[in-house]
ModelCIF file with pLDDT and N, C-alpha, C, O atoms, coordinates in Angstrom:
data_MODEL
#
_entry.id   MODEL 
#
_entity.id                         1 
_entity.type                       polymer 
_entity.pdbx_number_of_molecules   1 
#
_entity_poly.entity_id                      1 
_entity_poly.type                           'polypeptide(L)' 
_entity_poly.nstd_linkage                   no 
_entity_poly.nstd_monomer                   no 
_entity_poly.pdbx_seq_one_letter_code       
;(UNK)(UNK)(UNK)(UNK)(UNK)(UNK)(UNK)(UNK)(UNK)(UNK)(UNK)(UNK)(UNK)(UNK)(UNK)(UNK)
(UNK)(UNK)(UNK)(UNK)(UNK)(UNK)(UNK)(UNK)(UNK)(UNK)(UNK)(UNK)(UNK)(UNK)(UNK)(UNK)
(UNK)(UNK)(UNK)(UNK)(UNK)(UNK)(UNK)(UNK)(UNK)(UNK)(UNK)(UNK)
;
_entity_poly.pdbx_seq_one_letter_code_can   XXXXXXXXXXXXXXXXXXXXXXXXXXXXXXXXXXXXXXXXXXXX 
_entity_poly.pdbx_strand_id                 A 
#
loop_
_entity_poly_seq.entity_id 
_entity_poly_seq.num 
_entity_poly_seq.mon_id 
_entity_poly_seq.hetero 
1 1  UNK n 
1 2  UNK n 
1 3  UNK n 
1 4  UNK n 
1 5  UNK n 
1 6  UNK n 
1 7  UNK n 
1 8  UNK n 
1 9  UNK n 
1 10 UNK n 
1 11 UNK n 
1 12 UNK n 
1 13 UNK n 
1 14 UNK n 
1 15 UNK n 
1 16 UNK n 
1 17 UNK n 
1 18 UNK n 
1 19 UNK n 
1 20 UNK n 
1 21 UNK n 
1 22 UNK n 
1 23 UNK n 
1 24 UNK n 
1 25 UNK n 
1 26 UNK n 
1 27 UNK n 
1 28 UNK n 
1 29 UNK n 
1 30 UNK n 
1 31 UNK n 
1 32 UNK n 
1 33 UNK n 
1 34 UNK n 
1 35 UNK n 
1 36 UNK n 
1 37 UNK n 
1 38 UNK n 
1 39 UNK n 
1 40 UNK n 
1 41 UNK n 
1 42 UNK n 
1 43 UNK n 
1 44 UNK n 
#
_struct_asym.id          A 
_struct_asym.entity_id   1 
#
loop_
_ma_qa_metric.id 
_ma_qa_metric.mode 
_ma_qa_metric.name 
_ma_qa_metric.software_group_id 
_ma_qa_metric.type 
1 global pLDDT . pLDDT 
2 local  pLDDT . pLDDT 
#
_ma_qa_metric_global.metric_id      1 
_ma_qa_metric_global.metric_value   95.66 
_ma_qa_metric_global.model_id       1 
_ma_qa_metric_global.ordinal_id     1 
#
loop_
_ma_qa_metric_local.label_asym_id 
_ma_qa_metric_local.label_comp_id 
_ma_qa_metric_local.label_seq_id 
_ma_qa_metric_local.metric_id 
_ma_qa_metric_local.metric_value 
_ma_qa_metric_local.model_id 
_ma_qa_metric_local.ordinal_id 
A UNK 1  2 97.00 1 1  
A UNK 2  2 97.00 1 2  
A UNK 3  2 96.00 1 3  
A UNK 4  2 94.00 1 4  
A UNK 5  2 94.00 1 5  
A UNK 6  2 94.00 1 6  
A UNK 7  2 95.00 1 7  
A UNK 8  2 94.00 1 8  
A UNK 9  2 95.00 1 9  
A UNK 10 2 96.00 1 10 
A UNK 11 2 96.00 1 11 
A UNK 12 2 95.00 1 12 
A UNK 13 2 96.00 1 13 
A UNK 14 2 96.00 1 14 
A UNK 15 2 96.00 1 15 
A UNK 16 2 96.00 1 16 
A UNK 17 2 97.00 1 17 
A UNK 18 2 96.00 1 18 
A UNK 19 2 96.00 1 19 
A UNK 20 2 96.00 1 20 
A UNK 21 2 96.00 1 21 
A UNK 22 2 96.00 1 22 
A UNK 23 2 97.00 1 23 
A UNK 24 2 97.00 1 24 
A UNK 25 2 97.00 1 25 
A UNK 26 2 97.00 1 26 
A UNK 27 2 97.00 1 27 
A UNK 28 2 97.00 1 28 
A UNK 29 2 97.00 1 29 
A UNK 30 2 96.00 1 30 
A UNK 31 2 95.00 1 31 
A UNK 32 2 94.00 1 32 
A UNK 33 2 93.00 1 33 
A UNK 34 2 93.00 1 34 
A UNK 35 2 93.00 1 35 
A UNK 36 2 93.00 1 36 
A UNK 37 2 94.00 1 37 
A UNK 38 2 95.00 1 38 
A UNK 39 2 96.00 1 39 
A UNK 40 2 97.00 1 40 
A UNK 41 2 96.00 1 41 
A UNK 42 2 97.00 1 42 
A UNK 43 2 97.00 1 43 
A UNK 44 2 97.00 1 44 
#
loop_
_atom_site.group_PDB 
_atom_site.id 
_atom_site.type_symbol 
_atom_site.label_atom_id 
_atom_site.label_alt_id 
_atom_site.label_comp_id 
_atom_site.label_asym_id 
_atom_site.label_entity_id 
_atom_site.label_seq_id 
_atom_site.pdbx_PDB_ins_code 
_atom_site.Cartn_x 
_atom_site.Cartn_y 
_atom_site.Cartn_z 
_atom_site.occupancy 
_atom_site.B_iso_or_equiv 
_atom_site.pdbx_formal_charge 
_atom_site.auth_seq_id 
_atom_site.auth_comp_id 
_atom_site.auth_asym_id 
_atom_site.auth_atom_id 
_atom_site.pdbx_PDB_model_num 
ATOM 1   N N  . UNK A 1 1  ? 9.104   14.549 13.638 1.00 97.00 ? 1  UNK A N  1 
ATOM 2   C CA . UNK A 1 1  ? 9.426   15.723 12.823 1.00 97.00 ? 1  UNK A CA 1 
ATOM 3   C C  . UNK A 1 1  ? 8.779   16.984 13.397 1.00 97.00 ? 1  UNK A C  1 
ATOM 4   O O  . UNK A 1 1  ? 9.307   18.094 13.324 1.00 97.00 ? 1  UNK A O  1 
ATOM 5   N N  . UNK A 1 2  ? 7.893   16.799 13.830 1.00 97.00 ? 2  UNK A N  1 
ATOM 6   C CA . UNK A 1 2  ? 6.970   17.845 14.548 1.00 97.00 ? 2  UNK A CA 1 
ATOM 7   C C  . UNK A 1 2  ? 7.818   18.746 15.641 1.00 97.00 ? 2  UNK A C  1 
ATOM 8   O O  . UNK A 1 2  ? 8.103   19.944 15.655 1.00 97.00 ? 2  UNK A O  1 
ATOM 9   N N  . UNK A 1 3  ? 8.093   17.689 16.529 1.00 96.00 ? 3  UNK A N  1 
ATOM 10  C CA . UNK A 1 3  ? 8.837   18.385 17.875 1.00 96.00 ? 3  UNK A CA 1 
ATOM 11  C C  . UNK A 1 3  ? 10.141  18.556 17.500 1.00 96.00 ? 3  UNK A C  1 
ATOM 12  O O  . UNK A 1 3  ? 10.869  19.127 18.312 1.00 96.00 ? 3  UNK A O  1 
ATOM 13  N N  . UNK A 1 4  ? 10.693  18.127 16.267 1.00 94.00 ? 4  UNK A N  1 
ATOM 14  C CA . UNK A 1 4  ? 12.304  18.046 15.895 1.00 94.00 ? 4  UNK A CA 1 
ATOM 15  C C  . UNK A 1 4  ? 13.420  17.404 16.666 1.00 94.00 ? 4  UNK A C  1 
ATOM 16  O O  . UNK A 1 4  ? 14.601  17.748 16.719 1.00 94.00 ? 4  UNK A O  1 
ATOM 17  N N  . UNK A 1 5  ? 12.825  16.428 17.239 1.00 94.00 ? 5  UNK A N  1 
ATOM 18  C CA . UNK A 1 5  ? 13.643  15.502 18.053 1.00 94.00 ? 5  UNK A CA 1 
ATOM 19  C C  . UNK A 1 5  ? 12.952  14.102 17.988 1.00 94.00 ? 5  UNK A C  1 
ATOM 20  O O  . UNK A 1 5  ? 11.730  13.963 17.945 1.00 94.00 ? 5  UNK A O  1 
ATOM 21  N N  . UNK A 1 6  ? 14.033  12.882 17.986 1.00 94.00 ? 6  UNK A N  1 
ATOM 22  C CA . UNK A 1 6  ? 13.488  11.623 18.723 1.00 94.00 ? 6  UNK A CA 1 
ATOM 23  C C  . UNK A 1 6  ? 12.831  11.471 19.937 1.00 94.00 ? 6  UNK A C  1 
ATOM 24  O O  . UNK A 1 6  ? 13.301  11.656 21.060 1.00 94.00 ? 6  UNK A O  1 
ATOM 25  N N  . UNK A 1 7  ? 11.930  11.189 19.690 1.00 95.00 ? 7  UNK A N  1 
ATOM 26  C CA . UNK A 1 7  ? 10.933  11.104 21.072 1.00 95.00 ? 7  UNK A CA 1 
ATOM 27  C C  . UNK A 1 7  ? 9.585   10.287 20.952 1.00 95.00 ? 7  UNK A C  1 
ATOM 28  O O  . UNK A 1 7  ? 8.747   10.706 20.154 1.00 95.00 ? 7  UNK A O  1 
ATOM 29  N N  . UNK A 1 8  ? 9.341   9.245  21.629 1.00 94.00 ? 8  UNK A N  1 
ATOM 30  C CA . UNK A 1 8  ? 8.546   8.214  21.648 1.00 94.00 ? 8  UNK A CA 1 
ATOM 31  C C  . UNK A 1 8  ? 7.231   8.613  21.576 1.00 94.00 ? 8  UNK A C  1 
ATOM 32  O O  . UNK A 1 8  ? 6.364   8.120  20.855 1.00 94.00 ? 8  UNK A O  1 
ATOM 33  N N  . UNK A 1 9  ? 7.059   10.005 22.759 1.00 95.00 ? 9  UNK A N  1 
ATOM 34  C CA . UNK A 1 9  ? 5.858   10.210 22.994 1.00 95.00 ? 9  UNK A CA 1 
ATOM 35  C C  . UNK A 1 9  ? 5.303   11.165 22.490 1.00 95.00 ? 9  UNK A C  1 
ATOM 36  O O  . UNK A 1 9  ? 4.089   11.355 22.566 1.00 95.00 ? 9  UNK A O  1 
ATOM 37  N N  . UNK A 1 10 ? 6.439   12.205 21.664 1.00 96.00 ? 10 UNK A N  1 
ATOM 38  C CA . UNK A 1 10 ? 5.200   12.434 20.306 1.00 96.00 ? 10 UNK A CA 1 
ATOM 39  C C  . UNK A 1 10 ? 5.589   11.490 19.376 1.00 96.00 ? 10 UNK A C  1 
ATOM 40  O O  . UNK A 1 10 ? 5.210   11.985 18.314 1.00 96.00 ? 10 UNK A O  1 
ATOM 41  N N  . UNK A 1 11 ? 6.225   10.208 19.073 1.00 96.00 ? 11 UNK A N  1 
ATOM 42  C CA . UNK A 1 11 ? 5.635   9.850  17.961 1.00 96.00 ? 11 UNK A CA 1 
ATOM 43  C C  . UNK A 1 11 ? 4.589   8.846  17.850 1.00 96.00 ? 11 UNK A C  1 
ATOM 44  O O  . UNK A 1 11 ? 3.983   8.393  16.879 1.00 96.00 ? 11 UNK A O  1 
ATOM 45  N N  . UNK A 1 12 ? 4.529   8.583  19.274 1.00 95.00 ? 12 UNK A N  1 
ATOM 46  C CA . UNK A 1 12 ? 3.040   7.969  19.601 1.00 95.00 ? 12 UNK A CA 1 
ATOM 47  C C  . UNK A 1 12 ? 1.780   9.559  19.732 1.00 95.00 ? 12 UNK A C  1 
ATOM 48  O O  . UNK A 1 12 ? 0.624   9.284  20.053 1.00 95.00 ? 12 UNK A O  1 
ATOM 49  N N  . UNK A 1 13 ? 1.925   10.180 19.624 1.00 96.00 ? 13 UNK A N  1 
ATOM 50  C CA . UNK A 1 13 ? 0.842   11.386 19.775 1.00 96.00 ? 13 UNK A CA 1 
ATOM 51  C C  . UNK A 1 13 ? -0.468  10.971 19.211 1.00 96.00 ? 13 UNK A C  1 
ATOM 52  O O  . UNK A 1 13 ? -1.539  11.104 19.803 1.00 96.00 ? 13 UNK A O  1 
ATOM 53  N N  . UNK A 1 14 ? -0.305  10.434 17.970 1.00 96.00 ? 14 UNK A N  1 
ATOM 54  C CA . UNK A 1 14 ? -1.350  10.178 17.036 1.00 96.00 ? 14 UNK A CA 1 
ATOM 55  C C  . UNK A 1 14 ? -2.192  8.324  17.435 1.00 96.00 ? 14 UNK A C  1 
ATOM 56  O O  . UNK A 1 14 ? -3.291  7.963  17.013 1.00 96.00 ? 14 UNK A O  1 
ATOM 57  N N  . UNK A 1 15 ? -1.435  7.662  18.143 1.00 96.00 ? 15 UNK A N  1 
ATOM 58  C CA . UNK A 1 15 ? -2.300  6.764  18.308 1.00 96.00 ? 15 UNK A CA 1 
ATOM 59  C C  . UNK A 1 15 ? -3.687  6.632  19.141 1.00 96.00 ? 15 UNK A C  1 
ATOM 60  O O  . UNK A 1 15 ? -4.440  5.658  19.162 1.00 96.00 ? 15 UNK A O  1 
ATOM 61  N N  . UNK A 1 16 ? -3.798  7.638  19.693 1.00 96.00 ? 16 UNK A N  1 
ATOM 62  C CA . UNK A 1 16 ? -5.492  7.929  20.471 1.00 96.00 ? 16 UNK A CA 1 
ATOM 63  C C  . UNK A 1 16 ? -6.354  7.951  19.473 1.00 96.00 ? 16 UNK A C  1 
ATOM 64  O O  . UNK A 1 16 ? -7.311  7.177  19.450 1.00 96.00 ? 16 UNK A O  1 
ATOM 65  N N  . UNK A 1 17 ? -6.054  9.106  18.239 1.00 97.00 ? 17 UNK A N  1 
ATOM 66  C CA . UNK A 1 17 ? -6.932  8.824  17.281 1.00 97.00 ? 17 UNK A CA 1 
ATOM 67  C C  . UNK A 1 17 ? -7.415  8.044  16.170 1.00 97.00 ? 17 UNK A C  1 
ATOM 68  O O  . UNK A 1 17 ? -8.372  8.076  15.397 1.00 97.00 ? 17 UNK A O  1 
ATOM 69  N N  . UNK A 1 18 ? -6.467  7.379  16.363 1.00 96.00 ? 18 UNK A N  1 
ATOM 70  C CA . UNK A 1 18 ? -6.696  6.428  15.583 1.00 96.00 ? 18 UNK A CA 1 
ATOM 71  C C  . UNK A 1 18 ? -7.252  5.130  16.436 1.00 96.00 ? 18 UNK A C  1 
ATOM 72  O O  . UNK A 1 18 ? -7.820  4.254  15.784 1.00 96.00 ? 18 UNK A O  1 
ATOM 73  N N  . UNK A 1 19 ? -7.137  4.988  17.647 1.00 96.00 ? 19 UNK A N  1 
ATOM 74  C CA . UNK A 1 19 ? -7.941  4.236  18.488 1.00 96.00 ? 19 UNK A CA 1 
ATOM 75  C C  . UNK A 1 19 ? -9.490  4.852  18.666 1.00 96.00 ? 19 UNK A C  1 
ATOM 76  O O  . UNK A 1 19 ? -10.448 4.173  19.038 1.00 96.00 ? 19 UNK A O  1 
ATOM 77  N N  . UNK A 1 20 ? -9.527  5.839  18.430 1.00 96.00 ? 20 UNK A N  1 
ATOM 78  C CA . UNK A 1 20 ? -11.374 6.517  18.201 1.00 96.00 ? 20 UNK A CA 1 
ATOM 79  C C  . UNK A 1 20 ? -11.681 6.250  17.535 1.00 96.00 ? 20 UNK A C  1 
ATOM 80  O O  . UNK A 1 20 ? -12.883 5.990  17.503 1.00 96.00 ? 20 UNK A O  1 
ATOM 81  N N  . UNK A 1 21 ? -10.873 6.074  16.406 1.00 96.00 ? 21 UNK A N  1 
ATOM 82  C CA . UNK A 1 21 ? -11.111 5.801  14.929 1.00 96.00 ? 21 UNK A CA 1 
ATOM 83  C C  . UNK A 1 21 ? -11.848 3.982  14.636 1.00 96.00 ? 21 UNK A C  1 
ATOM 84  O O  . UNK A 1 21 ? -12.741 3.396  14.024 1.00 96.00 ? 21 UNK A O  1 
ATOM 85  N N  . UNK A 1 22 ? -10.754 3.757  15.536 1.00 96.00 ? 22 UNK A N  1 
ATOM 86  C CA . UNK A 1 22 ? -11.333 1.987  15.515 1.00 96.00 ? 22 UNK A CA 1 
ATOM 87  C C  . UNK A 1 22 ? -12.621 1.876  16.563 1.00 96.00 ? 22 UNK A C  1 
ATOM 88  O O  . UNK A 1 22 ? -13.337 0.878  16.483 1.00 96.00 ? 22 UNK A O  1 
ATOM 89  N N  . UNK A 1 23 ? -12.903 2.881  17.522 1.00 97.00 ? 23 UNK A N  1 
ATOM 90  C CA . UNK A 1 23 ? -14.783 2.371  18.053 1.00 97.00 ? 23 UNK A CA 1 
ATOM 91  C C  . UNK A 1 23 ? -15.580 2.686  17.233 1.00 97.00 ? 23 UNK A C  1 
ATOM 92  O O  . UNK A 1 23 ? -16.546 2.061  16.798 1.00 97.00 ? 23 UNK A O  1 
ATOM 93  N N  . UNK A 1 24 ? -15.027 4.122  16.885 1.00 97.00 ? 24 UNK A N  1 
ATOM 94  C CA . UNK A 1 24 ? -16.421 4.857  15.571 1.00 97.00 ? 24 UNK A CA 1 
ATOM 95  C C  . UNK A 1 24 ? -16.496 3.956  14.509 1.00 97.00 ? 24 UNK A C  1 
ATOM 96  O O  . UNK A 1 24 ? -17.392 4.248  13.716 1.00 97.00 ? 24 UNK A O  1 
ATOM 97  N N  . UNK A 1 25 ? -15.565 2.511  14.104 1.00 97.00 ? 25 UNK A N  1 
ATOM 98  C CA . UNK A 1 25 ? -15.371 1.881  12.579 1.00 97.00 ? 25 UNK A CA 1 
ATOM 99  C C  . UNK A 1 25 ? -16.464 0.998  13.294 1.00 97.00 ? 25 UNK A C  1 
ATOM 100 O O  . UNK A 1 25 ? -17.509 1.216  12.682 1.00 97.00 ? 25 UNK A O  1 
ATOM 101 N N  . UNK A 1 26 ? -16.714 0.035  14.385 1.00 97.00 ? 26 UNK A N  1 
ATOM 102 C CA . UNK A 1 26 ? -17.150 -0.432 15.212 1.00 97.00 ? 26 UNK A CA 1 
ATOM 103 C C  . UNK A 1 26 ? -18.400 0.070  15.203 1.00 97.00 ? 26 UNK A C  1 
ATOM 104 O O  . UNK A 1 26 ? -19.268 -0.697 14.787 1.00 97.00 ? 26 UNK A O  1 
ATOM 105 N N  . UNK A 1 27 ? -18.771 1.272  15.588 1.00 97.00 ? 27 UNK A N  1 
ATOM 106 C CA . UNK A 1 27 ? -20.104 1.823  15.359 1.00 97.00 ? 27 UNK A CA 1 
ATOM 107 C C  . UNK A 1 27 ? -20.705 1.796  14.203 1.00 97.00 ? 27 UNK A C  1 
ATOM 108 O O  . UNK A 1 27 ? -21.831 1.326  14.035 1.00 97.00 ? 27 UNK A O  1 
ATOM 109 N N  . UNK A 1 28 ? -19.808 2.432  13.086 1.00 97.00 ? 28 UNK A N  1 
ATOM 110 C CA . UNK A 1 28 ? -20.269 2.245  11.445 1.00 97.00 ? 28 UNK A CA 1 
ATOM 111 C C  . UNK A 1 28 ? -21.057 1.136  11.588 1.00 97.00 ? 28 UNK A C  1 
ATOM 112 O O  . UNK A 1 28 ? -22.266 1.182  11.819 1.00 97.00 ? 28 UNK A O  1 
ATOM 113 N N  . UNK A 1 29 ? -20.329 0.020  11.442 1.00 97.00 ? 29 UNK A N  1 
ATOM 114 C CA . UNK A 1 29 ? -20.605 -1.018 11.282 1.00 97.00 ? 29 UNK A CA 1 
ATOM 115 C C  . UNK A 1 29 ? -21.875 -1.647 11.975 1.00 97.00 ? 29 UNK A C  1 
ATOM 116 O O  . UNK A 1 29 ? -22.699 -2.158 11.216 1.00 97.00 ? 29 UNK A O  1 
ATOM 117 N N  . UNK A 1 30 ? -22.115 -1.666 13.265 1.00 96.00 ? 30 UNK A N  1 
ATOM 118 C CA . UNK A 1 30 ? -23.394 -2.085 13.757 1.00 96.00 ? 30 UNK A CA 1 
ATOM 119 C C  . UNK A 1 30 ? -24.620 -1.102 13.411 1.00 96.00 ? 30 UNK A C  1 
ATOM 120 O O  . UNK A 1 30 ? -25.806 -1.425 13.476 1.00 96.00 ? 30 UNK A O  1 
ATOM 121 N N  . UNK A 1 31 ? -24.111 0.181  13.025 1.00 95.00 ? 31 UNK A N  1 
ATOM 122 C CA . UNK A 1 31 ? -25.182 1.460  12.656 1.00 95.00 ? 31 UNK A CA 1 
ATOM 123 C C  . UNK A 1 31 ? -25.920 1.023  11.349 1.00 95.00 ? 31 UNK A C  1 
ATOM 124 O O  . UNK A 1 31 ? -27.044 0.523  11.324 1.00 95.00 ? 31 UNK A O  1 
ATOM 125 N N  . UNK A 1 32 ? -25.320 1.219  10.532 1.00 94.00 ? 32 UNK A N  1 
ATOM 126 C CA . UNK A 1 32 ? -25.306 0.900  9.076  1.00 94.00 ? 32 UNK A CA 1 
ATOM 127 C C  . UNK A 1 32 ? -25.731 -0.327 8.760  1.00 94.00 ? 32 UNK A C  1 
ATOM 128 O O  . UNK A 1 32 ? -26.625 -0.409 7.917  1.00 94.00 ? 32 UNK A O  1 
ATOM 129 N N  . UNK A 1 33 ? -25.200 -1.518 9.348  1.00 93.00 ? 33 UNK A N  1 
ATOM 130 C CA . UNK A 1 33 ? -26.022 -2.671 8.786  1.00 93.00 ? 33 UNK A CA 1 
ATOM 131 C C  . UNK A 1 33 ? -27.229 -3.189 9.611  1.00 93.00 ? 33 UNK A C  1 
ATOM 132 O O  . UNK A 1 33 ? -27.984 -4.079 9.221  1.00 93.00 ? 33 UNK A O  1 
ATOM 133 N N  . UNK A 1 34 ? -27.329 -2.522 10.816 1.00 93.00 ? 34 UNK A N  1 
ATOM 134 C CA . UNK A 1 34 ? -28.183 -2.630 12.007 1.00 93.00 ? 34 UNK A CA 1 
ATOM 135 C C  . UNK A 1 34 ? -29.313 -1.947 12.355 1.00 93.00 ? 34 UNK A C  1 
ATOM 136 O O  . UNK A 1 34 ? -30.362 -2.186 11.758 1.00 93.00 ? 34 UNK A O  1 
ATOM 137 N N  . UNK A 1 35 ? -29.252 -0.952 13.423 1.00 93.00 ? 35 UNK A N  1 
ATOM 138 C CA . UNK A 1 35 ? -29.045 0.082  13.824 1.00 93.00 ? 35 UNK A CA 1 
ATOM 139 C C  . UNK A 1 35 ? -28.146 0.730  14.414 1.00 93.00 ? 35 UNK A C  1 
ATOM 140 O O  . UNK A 1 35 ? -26.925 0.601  14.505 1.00 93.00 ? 35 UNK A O  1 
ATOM 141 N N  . UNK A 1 36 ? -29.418 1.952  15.085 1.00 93.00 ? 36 UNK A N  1 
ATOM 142 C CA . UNK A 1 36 ? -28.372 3.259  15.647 1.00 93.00 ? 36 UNK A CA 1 
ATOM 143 C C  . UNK A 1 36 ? -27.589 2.347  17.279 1.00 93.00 ? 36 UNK A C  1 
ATOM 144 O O  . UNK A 1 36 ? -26.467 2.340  17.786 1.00 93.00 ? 36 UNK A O  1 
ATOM 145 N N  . UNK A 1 37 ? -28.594 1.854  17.531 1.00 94.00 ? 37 UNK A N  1 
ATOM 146 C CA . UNK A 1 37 ? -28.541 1.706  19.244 1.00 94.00 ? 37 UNK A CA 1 
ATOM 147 C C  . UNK A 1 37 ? -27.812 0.120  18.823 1.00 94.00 ? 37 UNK A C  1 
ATOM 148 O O  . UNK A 1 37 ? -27.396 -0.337 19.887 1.00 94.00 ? 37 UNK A O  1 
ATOM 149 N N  . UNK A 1 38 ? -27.598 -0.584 18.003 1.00 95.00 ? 38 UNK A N  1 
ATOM 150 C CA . UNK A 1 38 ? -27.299 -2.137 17.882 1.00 95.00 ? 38 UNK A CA 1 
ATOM 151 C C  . UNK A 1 38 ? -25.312 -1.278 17.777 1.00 95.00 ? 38 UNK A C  1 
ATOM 152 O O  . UNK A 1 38 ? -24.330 -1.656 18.416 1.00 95.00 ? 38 UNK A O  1 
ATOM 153 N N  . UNK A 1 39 ? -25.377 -0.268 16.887 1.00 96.00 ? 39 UNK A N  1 
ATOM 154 C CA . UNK A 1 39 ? -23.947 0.609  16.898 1.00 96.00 ? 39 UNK A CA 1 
ATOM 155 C C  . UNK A 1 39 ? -23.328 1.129  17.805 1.00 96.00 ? 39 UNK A C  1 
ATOM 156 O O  . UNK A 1 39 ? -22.147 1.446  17.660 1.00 96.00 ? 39 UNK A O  1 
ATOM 157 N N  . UNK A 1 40 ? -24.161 1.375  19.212 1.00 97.00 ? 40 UNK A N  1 
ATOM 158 C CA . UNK A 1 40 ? -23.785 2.402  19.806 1.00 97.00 ? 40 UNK A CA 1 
ATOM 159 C C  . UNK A 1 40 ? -22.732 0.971  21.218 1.00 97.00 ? 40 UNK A C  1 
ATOM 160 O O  . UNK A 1 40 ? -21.641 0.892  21.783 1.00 97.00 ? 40 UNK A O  1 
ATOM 161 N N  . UNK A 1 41 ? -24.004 0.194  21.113 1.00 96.00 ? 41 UNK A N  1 
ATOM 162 C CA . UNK A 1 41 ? -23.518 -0.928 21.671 1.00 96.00 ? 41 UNK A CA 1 
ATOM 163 C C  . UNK A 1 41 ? -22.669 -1.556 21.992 1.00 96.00 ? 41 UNK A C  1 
ATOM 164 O O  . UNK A 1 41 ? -22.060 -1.810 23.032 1.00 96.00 ? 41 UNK A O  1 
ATOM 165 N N  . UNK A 1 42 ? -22.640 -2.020 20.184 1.00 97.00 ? 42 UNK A N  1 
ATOM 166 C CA . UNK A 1 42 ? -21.133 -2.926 19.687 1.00 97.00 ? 42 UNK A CA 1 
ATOM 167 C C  . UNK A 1 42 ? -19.993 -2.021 20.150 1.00 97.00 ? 42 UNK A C  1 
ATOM 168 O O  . UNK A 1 42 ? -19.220 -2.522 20.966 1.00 97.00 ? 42 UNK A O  1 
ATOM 169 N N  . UNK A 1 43 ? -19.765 -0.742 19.748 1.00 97.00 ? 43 UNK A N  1 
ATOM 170 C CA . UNK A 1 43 ? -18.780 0.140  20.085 1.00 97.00 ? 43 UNK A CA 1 
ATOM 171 C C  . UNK A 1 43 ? -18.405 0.210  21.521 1.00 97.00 ? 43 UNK A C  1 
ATOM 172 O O  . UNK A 1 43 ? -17.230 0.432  21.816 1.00 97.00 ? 43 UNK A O  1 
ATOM 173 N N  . UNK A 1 44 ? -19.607 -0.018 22.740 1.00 97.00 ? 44 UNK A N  1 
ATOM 174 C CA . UNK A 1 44 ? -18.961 0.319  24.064 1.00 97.00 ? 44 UNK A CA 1 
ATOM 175 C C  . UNK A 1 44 ? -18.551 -1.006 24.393 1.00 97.00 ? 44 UNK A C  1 
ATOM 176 O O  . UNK A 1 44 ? -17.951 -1.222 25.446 1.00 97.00 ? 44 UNK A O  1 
#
């Protein structure tokens, strides 16, 4: 809808962030029940 045409590659546009989205959930997770550095870890 954005570009006003069918097109794959903006309607993939948005999946990068939401792939950041899934290391930083990754980080939460070892941060928060862990630590900082047990988070930073799990994520790389």
């Amino acid at each position: 809808l954005v570009v006003g045409a069918v097109d794959d590659h903006a309607a993939r546009a948005g999946l990068i962030l939401l792939h950041a989205s899934a290391v930083l959930a990754v980080y939460v997770l070892g941060s928060r029940l862990i630590n900082r550095r047990t988070g930073v870890i799990a994520a790389a």
